[in-house]
C-alpha atoms as a PDB file:
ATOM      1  CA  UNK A   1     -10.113 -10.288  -5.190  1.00  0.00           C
ATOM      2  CA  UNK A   2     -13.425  -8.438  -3.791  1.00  0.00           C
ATOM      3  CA  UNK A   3     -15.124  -9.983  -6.838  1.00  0.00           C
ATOM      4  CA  UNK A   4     -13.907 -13.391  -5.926  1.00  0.00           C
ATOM      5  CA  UNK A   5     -16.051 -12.665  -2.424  1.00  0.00           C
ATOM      6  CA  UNK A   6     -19.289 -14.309  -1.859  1.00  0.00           C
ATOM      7  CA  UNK A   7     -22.447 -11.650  -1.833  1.00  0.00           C
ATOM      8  CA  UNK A   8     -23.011 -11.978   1.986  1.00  0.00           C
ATOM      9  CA  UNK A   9     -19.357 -11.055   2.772  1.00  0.00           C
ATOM     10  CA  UNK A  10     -19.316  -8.208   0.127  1.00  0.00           C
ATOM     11  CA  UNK A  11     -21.763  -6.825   2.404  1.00  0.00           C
ATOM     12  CA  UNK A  12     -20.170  -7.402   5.651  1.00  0.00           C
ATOM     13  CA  UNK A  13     -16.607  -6.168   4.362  1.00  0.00           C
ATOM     14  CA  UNK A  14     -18.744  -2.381   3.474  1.00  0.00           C
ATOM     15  CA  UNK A  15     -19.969  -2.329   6.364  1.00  0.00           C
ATOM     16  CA  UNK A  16     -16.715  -2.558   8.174  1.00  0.00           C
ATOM     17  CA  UNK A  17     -15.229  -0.218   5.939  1.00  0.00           C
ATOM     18  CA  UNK A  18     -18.254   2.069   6.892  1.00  0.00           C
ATOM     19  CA  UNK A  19     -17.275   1.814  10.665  1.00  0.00           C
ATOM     20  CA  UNK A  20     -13.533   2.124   9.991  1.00  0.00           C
ATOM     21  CA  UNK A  21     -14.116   5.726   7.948  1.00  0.00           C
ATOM     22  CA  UNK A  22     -16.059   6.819  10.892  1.00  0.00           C
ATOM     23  CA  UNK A  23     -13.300   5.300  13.333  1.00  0.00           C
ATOM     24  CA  UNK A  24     -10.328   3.870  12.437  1.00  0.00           C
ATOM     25  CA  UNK A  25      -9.992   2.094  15.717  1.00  0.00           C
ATOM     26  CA  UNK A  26     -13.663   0.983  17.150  1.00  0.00           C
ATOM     27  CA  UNK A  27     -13.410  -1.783  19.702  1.00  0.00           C
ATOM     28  CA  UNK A  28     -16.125  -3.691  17.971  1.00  0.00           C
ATOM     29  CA  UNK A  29     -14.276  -4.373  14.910  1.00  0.00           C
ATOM     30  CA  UNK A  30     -11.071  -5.747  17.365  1.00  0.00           C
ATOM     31  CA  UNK A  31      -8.720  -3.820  15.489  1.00  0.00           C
ATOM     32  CA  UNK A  32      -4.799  -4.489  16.329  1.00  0.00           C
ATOM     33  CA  UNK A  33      -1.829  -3.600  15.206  1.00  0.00           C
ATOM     34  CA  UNK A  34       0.114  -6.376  13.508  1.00  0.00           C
ATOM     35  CA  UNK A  35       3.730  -7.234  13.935  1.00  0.00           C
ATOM     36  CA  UNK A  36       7.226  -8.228  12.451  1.00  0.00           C
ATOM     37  CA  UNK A  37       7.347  -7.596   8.802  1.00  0.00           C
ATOM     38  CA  UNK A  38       4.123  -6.307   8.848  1.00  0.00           C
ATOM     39  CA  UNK A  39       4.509  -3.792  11.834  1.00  0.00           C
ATOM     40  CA  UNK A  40       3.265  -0.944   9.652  1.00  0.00           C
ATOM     41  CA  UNK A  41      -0.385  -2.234   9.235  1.00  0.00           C
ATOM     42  CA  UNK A  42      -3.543  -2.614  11.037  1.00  0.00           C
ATOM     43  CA  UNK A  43      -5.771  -5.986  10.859  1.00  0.00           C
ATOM     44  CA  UNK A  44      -9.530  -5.405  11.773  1.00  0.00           C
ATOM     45  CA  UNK A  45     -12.563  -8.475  12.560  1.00  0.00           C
ATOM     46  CA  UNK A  46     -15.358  -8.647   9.531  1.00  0.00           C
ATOM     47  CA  UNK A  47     -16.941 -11.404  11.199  1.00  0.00           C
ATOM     48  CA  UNK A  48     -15.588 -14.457  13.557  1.00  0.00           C
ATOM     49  CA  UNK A  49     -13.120 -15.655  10.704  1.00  0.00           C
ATOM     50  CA  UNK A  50     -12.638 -12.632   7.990  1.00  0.00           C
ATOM     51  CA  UNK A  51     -10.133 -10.040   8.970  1.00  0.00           C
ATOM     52  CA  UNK A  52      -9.125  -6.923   6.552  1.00  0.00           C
ATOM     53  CA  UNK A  53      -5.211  -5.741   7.021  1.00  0.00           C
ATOM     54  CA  UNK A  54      -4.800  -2.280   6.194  1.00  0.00           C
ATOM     55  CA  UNK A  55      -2.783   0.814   6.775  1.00  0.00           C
ATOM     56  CA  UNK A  56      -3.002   4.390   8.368  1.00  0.00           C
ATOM     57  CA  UNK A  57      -1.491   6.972   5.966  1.00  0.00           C
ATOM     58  CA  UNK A  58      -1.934  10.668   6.759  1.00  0.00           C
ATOM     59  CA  UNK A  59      -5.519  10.493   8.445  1.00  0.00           C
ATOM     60  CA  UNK A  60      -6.269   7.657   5.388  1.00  0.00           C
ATOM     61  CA  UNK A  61      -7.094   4.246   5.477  1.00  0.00           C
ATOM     62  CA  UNK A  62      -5.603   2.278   2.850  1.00  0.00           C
ATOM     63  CA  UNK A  63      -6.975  -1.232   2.188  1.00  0.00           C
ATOM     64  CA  UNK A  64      -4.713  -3.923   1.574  1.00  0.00           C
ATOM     65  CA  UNK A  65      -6.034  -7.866   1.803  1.00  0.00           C
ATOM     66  CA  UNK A  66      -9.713  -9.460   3.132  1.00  0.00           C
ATOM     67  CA  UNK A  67      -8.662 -13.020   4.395  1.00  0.00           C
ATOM     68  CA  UNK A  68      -9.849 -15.446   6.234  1.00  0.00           C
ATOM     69  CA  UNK A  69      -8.287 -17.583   8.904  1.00  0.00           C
ATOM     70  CA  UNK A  70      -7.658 -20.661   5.793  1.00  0.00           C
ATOM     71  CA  UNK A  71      -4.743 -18.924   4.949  1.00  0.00           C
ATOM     72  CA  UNK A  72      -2.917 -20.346   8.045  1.00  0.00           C
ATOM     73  CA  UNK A  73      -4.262 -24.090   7.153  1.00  0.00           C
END
């Protein structure tokens, strides 16, 4: 799926990884903890409509989908 990304949102998705290896919670990136089925993951702001969901596992971050808000549509 990162392929599928356009070159300008490559970009902006390693740069939030960048800032979640440093800190896994940094109020910049708006990072919440999701609910219901997904209670066991994290979601995170790339820009005003990207978000990455991902999960905590013993001090790791695992990555798990870049989306945008479309998917709702």
């Amino acid at each position: 799926m990162y392929k599928k990304l356009s070159d300008d949102l490559k970009i902006k998705v390693k740069d939030t990884i960048l800032k979640l290896v440093h800190n896994p919670f940094p109020t910049e990136l708006k990072v919440h903890k999701l609910s219901w089925k997904l209670s066991n993951y994290y979601a995170c702001s790339i820009d005003y409509s990207n978000r990455i969901i991902f999960e905590v596992i013993d001090n790791q971050i695992l990555l798990l989908l870049v989306w945008d808000h479309d998917i709702y549509k």
